[in-house]
C-alpha atoms as a PDB file:
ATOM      1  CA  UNK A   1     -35.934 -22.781   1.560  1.00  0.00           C
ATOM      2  CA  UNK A   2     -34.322 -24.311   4.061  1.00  0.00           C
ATOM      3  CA  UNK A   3     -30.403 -24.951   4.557  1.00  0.00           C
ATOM      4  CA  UNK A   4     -27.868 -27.567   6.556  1.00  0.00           C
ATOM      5  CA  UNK A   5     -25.489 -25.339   9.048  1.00  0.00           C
ATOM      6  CA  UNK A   6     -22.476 -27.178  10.194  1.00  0.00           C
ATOM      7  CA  UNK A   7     -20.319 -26.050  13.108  1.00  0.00           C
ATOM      8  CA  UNK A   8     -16.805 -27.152  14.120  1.00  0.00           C
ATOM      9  CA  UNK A   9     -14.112 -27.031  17.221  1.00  0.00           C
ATOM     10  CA  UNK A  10     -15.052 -24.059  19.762  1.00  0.00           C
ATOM     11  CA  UNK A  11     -17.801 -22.897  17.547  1.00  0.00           C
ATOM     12  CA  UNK A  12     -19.791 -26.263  18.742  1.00  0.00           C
ATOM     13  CA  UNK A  13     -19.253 -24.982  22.262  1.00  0.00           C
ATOM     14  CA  UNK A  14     -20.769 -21.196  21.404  1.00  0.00           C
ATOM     15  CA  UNK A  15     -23.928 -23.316  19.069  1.00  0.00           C
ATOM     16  CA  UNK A  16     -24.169 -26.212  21.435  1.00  0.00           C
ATOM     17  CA  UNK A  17     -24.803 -27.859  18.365  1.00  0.00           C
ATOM     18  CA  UNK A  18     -22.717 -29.468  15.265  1.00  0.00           C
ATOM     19  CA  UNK A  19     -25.569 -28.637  13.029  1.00  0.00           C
ATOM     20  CA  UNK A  20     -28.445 -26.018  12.719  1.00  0.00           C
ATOM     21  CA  UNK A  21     -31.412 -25.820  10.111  1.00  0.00           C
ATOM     22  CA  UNK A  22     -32.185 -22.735   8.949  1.00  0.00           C
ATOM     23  CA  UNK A  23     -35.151 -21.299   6.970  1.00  0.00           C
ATOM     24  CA  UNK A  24     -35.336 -18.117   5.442  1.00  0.00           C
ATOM     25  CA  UNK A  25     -32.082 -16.814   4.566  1.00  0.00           C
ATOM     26  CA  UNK A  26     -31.212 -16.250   1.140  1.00  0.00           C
ATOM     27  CA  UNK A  27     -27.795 -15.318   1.274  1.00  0.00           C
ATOM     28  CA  UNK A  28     -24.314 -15.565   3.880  1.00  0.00           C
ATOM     29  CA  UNK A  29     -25.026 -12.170   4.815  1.00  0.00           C
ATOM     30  CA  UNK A  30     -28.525 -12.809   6.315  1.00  0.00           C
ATOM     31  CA  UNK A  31     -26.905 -16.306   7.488  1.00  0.00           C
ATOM     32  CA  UNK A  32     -24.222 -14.876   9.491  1.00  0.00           C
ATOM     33  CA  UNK A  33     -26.949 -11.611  10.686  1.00  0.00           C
ATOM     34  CA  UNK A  34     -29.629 -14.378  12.228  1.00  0.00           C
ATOM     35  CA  UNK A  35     -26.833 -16.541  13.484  1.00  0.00           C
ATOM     36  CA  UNK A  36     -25.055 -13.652  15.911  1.00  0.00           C
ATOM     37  CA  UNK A  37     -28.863 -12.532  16.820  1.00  0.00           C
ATOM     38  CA  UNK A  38     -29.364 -16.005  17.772  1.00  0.00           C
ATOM     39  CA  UNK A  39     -25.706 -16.670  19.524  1.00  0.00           C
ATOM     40  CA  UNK A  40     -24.208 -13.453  20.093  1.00  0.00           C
ATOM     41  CA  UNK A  41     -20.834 -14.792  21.539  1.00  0.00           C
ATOM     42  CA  UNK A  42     -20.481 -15.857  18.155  1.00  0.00           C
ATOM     43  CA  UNK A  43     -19.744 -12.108  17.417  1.00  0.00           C
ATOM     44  CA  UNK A  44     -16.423 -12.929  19.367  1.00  0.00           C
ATOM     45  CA  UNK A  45     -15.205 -15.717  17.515  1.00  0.00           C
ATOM     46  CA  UNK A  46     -12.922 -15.918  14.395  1.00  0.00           C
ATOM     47  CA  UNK A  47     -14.099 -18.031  11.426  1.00  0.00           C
ATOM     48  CA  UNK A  48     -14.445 -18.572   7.768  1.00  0.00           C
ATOM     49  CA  UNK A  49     -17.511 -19.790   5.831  1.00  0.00           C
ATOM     50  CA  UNK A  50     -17.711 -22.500   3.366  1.00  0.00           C
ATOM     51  CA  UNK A  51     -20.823 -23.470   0.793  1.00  0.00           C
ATOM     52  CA  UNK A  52     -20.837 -26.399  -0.343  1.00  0.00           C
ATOM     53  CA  UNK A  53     -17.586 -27.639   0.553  1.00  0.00           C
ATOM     54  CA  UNK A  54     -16.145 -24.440  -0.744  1.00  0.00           C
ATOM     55  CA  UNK A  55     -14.554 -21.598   1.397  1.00  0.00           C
ATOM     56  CA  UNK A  56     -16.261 -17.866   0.222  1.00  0.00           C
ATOM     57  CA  UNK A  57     -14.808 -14.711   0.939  1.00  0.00           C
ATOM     58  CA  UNK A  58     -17.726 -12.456  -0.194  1.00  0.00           C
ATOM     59  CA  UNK A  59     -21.617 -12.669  -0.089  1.00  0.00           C
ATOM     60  CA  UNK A  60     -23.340 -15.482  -1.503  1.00  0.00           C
ATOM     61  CA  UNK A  61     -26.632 -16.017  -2.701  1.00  0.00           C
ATOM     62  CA  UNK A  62     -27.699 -19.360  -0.908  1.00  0.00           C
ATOM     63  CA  UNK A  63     -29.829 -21.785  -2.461  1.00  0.00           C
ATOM     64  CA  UNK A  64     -32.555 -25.017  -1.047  1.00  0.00           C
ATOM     65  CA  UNK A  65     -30.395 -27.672   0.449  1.00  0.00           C
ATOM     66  CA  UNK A  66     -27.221 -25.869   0.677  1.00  0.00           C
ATOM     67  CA  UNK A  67     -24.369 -27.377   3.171  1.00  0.00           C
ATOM     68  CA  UNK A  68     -23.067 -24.381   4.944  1.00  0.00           C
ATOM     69  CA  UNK A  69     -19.947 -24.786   7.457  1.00  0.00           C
ATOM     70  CA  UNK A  70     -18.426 -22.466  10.025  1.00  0.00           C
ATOM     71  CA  UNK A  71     -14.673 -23.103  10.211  1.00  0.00           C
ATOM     72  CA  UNK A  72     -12.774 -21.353  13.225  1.00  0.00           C
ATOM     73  CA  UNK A  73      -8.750 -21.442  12.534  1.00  0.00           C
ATOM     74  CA  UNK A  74      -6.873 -24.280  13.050  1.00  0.00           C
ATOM     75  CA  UNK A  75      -3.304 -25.028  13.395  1.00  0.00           C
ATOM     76  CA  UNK A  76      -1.808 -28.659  12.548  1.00  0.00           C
ATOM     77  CA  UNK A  77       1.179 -30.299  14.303  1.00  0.00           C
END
């Protein structure tokens, strides 16, 4: 299985990426766990997760081909 990570504003800077693929995580948990192994500043940064276009607030199971996207806070003007 393998899923579309998408990275916005500072996050991009921590990544130095927009976008990762991932393999072999089945759920946000594991996503967010192999993400700080792999950029551990990210453990410093503030941000919400959305699947498929929609922001979670607990655990989901993720499935092939799923659009996941790091949000940090924004403010508007």
């Amino acid at each position: 299985m393998e899923i579309s990570v998408f990275f916005f504003g500072q996050l991009t800077d921590i990544i130095g990426s927009r976008q990762v693929r991932l393999s072999d995580v089945s759920d946000t948990d594991a996503l967010e766990n192999t993400l700080k192994a792999r950029y551990p500043m990210l453990r410093q940064s503030k941000y919400v997760i959305a699947v498929n276009r929609k922001i979670i607030r607990e655990k989901m199971d993720l499935t092939s081909n799923a659009e996941v996207a790091l949000l940090p806070p924004f403010s508007g003007g």
